[in-house]
Protein backbone atom coordinates (compact mmCIF):
# COMPACT_ATOMS: atom_id res chain seq x y z
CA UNK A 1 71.87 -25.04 15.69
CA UNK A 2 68.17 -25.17 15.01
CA UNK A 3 67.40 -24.93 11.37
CA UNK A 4 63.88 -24.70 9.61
CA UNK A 5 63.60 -25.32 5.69
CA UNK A 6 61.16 -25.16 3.15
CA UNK A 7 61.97 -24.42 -0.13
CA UNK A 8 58.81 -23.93 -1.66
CA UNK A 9 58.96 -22.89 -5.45
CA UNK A 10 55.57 -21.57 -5.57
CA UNK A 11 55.81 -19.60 -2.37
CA UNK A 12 58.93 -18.13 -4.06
CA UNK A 13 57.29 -17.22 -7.06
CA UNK A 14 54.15 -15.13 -4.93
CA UNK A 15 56.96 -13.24 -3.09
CA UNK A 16 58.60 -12.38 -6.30
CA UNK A 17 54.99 -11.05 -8.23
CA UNK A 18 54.56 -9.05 -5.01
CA UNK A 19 57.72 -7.91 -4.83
CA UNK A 20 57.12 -6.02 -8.24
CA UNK A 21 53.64 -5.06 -7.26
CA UNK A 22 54.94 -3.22 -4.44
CA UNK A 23 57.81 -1.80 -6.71
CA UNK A 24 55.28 0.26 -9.33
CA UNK A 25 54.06 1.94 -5.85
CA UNK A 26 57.54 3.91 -5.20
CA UNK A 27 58.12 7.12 -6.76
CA UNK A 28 59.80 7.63 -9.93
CA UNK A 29 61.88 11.11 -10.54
CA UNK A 30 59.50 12.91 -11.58
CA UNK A 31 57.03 12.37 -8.79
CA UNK A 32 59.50 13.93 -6.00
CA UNK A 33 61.04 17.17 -5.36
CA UNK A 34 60.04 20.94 -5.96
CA UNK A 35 58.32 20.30 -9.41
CA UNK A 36 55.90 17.38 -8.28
CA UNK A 37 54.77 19.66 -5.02
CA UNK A 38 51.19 20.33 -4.84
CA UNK A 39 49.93 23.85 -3.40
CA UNK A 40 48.58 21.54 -0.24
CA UNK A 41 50.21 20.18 2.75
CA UNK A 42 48.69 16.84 3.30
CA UNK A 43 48.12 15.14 6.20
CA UNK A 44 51.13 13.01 7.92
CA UNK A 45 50.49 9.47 7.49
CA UNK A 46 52.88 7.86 10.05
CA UNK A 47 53.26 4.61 12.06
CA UNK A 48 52.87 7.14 15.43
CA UNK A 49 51.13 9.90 16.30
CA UNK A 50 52.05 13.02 15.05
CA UNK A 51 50.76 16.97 14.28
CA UNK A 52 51.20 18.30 10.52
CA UNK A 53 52.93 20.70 10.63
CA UNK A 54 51.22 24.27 8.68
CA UNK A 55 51.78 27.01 7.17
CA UNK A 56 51.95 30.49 9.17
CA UNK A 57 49.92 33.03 8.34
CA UNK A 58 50.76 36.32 8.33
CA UNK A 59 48.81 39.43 8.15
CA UNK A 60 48.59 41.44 4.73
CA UNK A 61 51.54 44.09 5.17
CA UNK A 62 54.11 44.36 3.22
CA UNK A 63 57.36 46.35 3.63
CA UNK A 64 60.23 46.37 0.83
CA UNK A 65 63.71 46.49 1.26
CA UNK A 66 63.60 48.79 -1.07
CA UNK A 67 61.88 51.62 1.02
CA UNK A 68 64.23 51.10 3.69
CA UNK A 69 66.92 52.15 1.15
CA UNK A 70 68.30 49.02 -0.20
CA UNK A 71 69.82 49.75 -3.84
CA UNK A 72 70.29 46.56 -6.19
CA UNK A 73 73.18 45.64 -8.13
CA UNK A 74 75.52 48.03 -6.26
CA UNK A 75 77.90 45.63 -4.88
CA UNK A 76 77.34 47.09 -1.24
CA UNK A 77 75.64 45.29 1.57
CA UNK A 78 72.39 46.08 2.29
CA UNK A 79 72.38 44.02 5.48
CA UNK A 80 70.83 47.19 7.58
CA UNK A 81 67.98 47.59 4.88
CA UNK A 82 66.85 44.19 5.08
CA UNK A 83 67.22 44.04 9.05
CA UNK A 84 64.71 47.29 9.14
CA UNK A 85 62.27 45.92 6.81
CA UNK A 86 61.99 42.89 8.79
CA UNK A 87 62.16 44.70 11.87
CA UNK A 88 59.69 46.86 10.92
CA UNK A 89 57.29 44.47 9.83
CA UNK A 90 57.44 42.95 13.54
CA UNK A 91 57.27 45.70 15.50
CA UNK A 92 53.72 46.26 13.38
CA UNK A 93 52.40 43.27 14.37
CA UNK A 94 53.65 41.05 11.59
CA UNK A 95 53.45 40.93 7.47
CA UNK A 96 55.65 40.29 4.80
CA UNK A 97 59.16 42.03 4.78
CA UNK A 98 59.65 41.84 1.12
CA UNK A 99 63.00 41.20 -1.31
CA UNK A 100 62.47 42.52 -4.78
CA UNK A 101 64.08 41.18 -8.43
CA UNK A 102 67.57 41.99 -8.24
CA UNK A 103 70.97 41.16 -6.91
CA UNK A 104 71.39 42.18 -3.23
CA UNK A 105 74.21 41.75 -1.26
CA UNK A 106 74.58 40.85 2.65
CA UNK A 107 75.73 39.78 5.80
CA UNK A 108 73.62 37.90 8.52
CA UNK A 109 70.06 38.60 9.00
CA UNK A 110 67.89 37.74 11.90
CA UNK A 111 64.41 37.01 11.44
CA UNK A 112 61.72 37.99 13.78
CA UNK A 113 58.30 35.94 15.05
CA UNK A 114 55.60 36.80 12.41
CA UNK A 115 57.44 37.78 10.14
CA UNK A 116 57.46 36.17 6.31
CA UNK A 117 60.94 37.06 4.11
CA UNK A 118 59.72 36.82 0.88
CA UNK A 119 62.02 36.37 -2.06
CA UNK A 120 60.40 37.58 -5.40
CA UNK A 121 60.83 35.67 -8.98
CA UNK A 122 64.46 37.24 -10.06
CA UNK A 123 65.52 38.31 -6.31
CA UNK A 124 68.98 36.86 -5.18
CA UNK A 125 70.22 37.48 -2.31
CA UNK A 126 74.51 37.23 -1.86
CA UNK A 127 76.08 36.39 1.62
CA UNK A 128 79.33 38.22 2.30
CA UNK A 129 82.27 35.96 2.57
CA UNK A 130 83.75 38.09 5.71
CA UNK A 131 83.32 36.52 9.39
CA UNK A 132 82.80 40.50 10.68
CA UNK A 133 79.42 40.15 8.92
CA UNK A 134 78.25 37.88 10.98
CA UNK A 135 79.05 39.54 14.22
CA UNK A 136 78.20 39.45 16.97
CA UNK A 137 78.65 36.04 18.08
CA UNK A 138 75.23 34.47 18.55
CA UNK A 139 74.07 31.07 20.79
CA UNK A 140 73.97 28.33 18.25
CA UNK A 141 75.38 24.49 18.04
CA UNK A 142 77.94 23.14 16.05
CA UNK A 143 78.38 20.26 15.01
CA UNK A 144 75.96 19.19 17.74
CA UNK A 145 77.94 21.06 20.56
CA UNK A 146 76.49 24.79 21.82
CA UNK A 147 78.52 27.22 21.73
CA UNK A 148 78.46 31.30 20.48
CA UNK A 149 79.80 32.17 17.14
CA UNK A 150 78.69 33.14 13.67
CA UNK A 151 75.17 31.19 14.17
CA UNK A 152 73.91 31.05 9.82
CA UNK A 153 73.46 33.43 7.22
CA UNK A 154 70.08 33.55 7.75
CA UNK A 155 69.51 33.03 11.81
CA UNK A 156 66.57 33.32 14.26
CA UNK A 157 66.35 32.57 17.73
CA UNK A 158 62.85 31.89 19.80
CA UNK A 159 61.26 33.05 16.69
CA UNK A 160 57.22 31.95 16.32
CA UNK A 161 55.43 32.09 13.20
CA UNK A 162 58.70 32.99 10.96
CA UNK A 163 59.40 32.00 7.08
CA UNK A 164 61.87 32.19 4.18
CA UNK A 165 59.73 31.55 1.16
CA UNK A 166 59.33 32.97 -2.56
CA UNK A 167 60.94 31.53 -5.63
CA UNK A 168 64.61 33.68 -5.63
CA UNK A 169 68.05 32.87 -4.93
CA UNK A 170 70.10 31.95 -1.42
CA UNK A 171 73.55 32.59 -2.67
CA UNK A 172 76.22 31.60 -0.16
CA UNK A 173 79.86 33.59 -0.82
CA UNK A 174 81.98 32.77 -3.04
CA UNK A 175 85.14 33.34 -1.59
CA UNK A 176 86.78 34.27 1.64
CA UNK A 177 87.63 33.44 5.53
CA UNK A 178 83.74 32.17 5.85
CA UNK A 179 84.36 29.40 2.86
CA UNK A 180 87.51 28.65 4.30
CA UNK A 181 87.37 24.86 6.19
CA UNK A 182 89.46 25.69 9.35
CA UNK A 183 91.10 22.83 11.36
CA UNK A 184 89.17 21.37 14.16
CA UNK A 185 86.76 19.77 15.25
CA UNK A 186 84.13 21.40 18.12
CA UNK A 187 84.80 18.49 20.49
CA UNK A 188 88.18 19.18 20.70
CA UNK A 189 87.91 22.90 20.99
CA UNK A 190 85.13 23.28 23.36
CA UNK A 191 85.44 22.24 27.02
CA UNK A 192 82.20 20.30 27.68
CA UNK A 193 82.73 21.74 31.24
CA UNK A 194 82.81 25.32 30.48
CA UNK A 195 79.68 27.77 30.73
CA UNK A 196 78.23 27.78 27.10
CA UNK A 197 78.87 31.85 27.11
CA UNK A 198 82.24 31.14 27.79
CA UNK A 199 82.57 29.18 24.36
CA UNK A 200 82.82 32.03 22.38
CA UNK A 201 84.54 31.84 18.60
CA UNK A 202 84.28 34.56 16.52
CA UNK A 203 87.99 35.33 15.19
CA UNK A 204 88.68 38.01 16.65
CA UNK A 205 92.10 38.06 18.89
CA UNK A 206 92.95 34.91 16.97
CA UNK A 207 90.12 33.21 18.38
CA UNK A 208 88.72 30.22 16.08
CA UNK A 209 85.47 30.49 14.44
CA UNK A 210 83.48 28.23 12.86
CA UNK A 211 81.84 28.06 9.50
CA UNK A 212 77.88 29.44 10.32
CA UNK A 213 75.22 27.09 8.52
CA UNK A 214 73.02 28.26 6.25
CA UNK A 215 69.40 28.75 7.33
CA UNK A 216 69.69 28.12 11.52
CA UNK A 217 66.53 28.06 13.25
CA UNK A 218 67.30 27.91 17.03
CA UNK A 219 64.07 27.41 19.75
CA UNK A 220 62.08 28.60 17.22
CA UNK A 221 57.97 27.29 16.54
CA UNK A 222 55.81 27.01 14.09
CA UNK A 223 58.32 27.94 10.70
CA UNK A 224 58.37 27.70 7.23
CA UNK A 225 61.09 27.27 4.56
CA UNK A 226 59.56 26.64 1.16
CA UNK A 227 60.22 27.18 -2.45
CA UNK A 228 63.59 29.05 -2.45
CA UNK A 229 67.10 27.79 -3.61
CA UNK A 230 70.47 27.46 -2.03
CA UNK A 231 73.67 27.63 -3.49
CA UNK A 232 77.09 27.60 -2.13
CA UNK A 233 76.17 27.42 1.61
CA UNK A 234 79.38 27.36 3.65
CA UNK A 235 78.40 24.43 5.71
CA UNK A 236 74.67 22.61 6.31
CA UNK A 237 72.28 24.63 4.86
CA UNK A 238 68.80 24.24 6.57
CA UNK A 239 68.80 23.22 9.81
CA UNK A 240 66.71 23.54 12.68
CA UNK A 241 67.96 23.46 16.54
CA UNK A 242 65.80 22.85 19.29
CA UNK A 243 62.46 23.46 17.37
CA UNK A 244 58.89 22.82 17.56
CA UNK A 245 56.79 22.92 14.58
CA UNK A 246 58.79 23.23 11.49
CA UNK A 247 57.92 22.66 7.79
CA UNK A 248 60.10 22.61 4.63
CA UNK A 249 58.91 22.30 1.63
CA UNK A 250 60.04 22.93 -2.62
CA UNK A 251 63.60 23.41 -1.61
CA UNK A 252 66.01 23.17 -4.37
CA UNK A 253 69.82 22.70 -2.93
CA UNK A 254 73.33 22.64 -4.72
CA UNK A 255 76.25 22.34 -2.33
CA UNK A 256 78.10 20.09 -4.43
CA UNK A 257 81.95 20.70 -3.78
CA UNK A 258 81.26 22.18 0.07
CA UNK A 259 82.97 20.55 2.59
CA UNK A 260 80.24 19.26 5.07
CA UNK A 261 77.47 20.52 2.86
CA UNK A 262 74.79 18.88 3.66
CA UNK A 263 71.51 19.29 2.87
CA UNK A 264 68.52 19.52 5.38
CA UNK A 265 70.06 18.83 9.01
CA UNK A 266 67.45 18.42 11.79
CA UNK A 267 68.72 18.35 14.65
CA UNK A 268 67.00 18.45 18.32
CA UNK A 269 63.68 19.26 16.76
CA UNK A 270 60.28 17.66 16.90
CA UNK A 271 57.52 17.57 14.78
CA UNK A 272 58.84 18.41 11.47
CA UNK A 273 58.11 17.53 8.20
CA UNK A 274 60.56 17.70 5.02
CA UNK A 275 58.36 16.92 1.41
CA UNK A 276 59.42 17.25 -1.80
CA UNK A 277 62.86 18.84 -2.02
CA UNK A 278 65.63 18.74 -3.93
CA UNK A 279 69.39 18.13 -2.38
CA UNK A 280 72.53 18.20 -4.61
CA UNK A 281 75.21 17.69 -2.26
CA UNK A 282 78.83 16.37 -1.52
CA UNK A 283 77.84 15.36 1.92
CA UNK A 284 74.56 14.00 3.64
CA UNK A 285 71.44 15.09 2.06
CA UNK A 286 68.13 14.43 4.78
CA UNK A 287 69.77 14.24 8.43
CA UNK A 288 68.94 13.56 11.65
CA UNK A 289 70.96 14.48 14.74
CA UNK A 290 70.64 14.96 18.38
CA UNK A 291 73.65 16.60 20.27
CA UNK A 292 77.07 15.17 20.61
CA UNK A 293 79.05 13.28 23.42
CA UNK A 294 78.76 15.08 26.49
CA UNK A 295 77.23 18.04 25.83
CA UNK A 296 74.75 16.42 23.87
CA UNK A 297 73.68 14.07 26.85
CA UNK A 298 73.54 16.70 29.19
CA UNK A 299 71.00 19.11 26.93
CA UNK A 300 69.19 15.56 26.28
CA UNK A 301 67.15 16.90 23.39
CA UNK A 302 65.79 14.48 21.14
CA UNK A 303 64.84 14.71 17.35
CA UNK A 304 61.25 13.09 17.44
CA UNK A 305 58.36 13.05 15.14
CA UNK A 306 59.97 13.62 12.29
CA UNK A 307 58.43 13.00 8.79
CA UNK A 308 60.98 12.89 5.48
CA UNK A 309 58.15 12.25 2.16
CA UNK A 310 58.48 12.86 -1.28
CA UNK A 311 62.34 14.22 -1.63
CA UNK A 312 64.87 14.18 -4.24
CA UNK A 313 68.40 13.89 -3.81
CA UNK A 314 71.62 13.32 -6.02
CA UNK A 315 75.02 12.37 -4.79
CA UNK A 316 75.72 12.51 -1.35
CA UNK A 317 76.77 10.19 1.11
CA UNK A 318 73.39 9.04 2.85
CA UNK A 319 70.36 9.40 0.87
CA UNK A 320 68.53 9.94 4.45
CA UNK A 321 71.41 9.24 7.49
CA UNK A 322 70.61 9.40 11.29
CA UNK A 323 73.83 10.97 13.48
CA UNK A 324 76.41 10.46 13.71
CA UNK A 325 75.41 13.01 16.90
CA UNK A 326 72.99 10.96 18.28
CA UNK A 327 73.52 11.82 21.97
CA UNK A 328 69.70 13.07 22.66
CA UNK A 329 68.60 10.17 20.87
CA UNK A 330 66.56 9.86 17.50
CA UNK A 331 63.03 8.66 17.46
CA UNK A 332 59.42 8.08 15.69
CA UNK A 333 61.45 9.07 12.37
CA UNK A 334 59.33 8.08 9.00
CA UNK A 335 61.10 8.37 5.53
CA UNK A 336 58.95 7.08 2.76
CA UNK A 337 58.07 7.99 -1.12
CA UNK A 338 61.31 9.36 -1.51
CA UNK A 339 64.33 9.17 -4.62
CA UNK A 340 67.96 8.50 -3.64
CA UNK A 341 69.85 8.87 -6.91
CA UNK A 342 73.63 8.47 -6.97
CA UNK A 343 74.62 8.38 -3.70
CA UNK A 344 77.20 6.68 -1.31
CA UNK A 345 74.27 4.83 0.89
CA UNK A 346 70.69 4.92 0.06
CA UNK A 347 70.11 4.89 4.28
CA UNK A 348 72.89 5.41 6.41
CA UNK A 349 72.94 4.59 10.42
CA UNK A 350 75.57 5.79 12.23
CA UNK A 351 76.82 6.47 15.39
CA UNK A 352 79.94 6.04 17.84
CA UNK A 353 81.39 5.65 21.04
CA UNK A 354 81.15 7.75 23.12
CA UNK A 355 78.58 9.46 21.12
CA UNK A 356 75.71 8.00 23.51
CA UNK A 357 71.90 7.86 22.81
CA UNK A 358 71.09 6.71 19.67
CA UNK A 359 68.32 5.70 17.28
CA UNK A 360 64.73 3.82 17.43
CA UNK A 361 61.33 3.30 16.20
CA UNK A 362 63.28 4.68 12.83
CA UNK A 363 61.04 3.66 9.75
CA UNK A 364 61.89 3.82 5.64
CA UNK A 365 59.02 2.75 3.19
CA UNK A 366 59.22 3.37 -0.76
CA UNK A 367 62.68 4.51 -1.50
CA UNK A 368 63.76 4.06 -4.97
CA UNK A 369 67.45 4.44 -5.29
CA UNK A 370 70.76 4.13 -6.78
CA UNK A 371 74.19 3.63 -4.62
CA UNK A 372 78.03 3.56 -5.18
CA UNK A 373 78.31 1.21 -1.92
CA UNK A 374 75.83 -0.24 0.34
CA UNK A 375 71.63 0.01 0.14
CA UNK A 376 71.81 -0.02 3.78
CA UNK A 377 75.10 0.58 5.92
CA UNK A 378 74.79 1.10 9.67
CA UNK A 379 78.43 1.57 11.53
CA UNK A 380 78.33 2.38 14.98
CA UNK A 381 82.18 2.41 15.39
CA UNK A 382 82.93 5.23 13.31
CA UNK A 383 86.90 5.47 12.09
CA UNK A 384 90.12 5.43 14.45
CA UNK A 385 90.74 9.07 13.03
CA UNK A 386 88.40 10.36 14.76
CA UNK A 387 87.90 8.27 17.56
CA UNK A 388 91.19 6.27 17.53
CA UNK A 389 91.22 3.00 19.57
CA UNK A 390 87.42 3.40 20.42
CA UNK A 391 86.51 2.37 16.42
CA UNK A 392 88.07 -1.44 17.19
CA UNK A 393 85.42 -3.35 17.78
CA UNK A 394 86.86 -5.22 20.43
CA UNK A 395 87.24 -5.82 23.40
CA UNK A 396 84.05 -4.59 24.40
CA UNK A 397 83.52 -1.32 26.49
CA UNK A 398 81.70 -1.10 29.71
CA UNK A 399 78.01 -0.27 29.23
CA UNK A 400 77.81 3.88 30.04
CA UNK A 401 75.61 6.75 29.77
CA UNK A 402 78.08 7.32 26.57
CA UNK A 403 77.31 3.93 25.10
CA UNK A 404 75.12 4.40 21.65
CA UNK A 405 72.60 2.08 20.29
CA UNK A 406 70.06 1.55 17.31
CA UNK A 407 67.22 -0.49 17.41
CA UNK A 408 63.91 -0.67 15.86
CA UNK A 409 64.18 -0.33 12.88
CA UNK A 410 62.00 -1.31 10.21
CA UNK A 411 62.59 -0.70 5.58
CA UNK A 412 60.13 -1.83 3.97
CA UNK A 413 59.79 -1.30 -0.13
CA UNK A 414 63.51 -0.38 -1.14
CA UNK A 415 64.17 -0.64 -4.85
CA UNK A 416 67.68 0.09 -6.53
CA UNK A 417 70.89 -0.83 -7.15
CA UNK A 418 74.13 -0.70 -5.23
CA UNK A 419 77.84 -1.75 -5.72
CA UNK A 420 78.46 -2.71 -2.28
CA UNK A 421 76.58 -4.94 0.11
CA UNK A 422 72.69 -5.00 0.10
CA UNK A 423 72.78 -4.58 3.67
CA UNK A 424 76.04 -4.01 5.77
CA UNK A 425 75.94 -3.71 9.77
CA UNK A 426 78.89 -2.83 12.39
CA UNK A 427 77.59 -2.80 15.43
CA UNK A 428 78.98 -2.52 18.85
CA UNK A 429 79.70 -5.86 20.99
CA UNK A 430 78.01 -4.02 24.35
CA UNK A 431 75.08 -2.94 22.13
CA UNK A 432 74.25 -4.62 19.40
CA UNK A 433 71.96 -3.34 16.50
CA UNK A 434 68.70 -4.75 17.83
CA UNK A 435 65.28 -5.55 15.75
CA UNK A 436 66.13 -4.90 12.38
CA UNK A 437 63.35 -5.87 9.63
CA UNK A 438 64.04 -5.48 6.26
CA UNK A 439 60.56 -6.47 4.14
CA UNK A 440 59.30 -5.93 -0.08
CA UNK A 441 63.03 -5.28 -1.52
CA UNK A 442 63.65 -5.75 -4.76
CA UNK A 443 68.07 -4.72 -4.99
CA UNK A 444 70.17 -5.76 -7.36
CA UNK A 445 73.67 -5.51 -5.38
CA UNK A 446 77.36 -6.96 -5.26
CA UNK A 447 77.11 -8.96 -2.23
CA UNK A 448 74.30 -9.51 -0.03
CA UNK A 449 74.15 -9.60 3.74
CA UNK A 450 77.12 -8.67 6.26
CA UNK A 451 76.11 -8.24 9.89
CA UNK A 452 78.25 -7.94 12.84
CA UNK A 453 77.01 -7.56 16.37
CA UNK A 454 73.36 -7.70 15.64
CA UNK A 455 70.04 -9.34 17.58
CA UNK A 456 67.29 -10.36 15.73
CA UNK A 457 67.81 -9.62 11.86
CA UNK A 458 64.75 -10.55 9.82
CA UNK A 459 64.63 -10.03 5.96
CA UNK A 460 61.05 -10.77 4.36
CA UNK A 461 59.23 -11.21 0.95
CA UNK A 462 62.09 -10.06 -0.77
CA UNK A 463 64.01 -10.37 -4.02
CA UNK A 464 67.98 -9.82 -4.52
CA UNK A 465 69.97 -10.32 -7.36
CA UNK A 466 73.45 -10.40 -6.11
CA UNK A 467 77.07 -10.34 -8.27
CA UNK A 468 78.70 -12.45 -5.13
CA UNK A 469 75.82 -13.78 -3.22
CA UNK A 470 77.08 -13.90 0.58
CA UNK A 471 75.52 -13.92 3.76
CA UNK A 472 78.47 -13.19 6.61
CA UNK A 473 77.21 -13.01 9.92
CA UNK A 474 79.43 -12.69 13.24
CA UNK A 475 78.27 -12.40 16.81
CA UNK A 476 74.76 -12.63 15.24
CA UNK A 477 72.17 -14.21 17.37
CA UNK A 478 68.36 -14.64 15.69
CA UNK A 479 68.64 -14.45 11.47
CA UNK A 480 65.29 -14.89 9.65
CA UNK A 481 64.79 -14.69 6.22
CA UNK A 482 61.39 -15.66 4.91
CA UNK A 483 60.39 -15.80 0.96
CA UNK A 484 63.47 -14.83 -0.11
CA UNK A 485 64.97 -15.26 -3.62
CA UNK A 486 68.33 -14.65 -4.44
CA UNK A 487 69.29 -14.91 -7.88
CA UNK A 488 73.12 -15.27 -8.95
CA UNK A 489 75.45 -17.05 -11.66
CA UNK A 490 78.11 -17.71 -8.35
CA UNK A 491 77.01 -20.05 -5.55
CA UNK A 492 75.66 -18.55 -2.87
CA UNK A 493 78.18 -18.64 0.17
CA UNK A 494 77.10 -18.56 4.45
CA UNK A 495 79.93 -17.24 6.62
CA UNK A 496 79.53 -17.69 10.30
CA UNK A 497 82.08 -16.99 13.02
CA UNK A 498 82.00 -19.99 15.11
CA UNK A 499 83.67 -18.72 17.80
CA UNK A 500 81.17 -16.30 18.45
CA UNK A 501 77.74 -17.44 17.60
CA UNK A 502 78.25 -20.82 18.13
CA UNK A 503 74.87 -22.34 20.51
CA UNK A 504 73.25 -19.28 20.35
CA UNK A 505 72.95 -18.07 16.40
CA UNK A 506 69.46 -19.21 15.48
CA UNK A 507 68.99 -19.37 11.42
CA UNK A 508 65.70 -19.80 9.53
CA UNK A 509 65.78 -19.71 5.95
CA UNK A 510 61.61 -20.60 4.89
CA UNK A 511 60.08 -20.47 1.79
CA UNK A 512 63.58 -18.74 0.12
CA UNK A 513 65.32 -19.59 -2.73
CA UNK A 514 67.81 -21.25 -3.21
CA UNK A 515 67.49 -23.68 0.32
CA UNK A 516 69.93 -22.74 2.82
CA UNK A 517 71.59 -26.78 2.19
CA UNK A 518 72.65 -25.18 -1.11
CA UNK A 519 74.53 -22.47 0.05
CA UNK A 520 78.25 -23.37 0.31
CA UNK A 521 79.20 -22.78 4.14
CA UNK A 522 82.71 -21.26 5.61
């Protein structure tokens, strides 16, 4: 096995000083979310080329809910008020339909192209906890398959030049059949062979329905979502389908306690840009996804040119995760300047068989973080109980249109701590995690390195401080890690499965501390 050494003190010593240079760079608390946002939308400064998204403008008319008869603090929905006003307002040409201070209660509302709902300081608005307030059924996807049902709370379709903005109150209900987490997953209810108007769940004539998401922007271009909060969604709570255009910005969310509550979901969309926001959730917070299984890879929409900057999030499972539908693939994806505090996994890959597609040219810059397991944890096999057999690793599968993969990826800047691995990987034998580069990290984490199935691993200029300092690798074939110091009280240990990377694991170990002959091998 060809091995290159040089344990060079002083080289050690530069990586560490720049190491902490590049650590007073990322963000602090205070320098994310709504609170840090300036009035400006700056431009997008990404490693590919990419639009920023703006601001629509809207012409200067303004129609209240209130002169379309909407009464405050009555109890009673005043879903047909607010659908006139915003009606109205497009059918004019465009303007401002307008929600005053006050409590207002009501089911779904649809919002039109040019048209701006405005929440006022001291306007809430309630969502109805009954499914026959969101009726019709409406095209939509869940969970990455399409289908008709409840669509969101707040829903447009083919909308241009749309917006929820203003400083009130999303609140999603806060009790009834729409709260209520109903068994089954859309894979196994919806025939991938069936006509999508055919799919139809609304509950009605014992039909399933599924929980609606929060804001759902379907084929829609050009939108804004900026400044308002959400509360209690039901499911994901901003998420875009299929869009072009789409900018979200000052968002405060708290869906702490929602099953599947994530955060900011986009999914299918392309040029989009998420900056400074605020996610409090049980579930993922910043999300990427593309379709699932089948009738993800035969839509074959991709999320693409997608920019995550300046964000805040607390608890959570991923701090910023990709998939797990990845069918349409994920691409030219930059996180960077962002706070992770809390939360399972600071960046979290994942993906499945058969989910197909997958992720690439994925970059992460500047995160500052805190995690109850692993920094970085990408698992592309996903758990037997929901894919049974297909989450052992082997023997491997046939290569198939189904077969997902990650690759090109680059983090670069992470800071934090973790109580699980610094970096954990389960890939796939028939596709390996390919080109990962991990540069600038400055972690202090339980153990270090565990890769499985990967191709060309590098890890650069970096600085670990590690409770049980391991490096594991199996079926791992090209490991670089250059200027690396890793500081523990426990010799450092290198696991290799012989069996599998024997003649054809390549490790170089230059400049890094301690030398790879100290490190006790298994």
């Amino acid at each position: 096995m060809p091995l290159r050494l040089s344990a060079s003190l002083t080289l050690v010593l530069l990586a560490i000083g720049a190491v902490a240079r590049a650590d007073e760079a990322i963000p602090t608390r205070d320098q994310t979310g709504p609170a840090a946002m300036p009035r400006d939308v700056a431009p997008i400064a990404a490693p590919f080329e990419m639009p920023t998204p703006r601001r629509p403008e809207f012409p200067p008319r303004t129609v209240s809910i209130v002169d379309c008869g909407a009464i405050a603090d009555r109890g009673e929905l005043a879903t047909r008020a607010i659908q006139q006003a915003i009606d109205q307002v497009a059918a004019a040409g465009g303007g401002t339909a307008l929600v005053p201070a006050g409590r207002w209660q009501t089911g779904r509302i649809v919002l039109r192209s040019r048209v701006n709902l405005h929440l006022a300081a001291g306007a809430v608005l309630e969502f109805s906890g009954r499914i026959e307030d969101y009726l019709p059924p409406v095209f939509t996807r869940y969970e990455g398959i399409e289908l008709m049902s409840a669509g969101g709370l707040i829903y447009a379709r083919g909308a241009e030049g749309c917006a929820v903005t203003g400083s009130g109150k999303l609140l999603g209900p806060k009790s009834g059949p729409l709260r209520e987490a109903r068994p089954g997953l859309s894979d196994e209810l919806v025939d991938p062979q069936s006509p999508v108007e055919d799919r139809v769940f609304d509950g009605r004539q014992g039909r399933h329905y599924f929980r609606p998401y929060f804001i759902t922007l379907v084929e829609c271009r050009d939108v804004l979502v900026e400044g308002v909060a959400l509360r209690r969604g039901p499911m994901w709570n901003i998420v875009p389908i299929a869009c072009d255009g789409v900018l979200v910005r000052g968002v405060t969310i708290d869906s702490r306690g929602v099953v599947n509550g994530d955060g900011i979901d986009v999914e299918s969309s392309r040029n989009v840009l998420v900056e400074y926001c605020s996610v409090d959730t049980g579930d993922d917070c910043y999300v990427l996804k593309a379709g699932r299984n089948a009738d993800g890879l035969r839509t074959a929409r991709p999320v693409e040119n997608v920019v995550f900057r300046r964000n805040y999030a607390a608890g959570g499972i991923g701090g910023v995760t990709c998939g797990s539908e990845t069918a349409g693939g994920i691409r030219r994806v930059h996180v960077h300047d962002c706070v992770f505090e809390g939360v399972k996994h600071a960046i979290y890959l994942k993906t499945r068989r058969p989910r197909g597609g997958g992720g690439e040219q994925l970059s992460f810059e500047r995160i500052r973080f805190t995690a109850q397991d692993h920094a970085v944890f990408c698992d592309m096999l996903g758990a037997p109980m929901f894919v049974g057999e297909l989450a052992e690793r082997l023997p491997p599968r046939p290569l198939t249109p189904s077969t997902p993969y990650y690759r090109d990826v680059t983090i670069g800047g992470l800071a934090g701590s973790c109580q699980g691995e610094f970096v954990k990987v389960k890939g796939i034998p028939e596709s390996p995690l390919t080109r990962f580069t991990v540069e600038d990290a400055n972690v202090a984490s339980r153990g270090l390195l565990n890769l499985t199935d990967v191709r060309q691993f590098a890890i650069r200029r970096s600085r670990i401080v590690s409770r049980e300092p391991t490096i594991a690798l199996n079926a791992v074939r090209g490991f670089a890690g250059e200027e690396v110091a890793v500081e523990a009280t426990a010799r450092p240990r290198l696991v290799k499965d012989e069996d599998e990377t024997a003649g054809a694991a390549e490790i170089e170990w230059i400049g890094s501390t301690p030398p790879l002959d100290a490190w006790q091998s298994d």
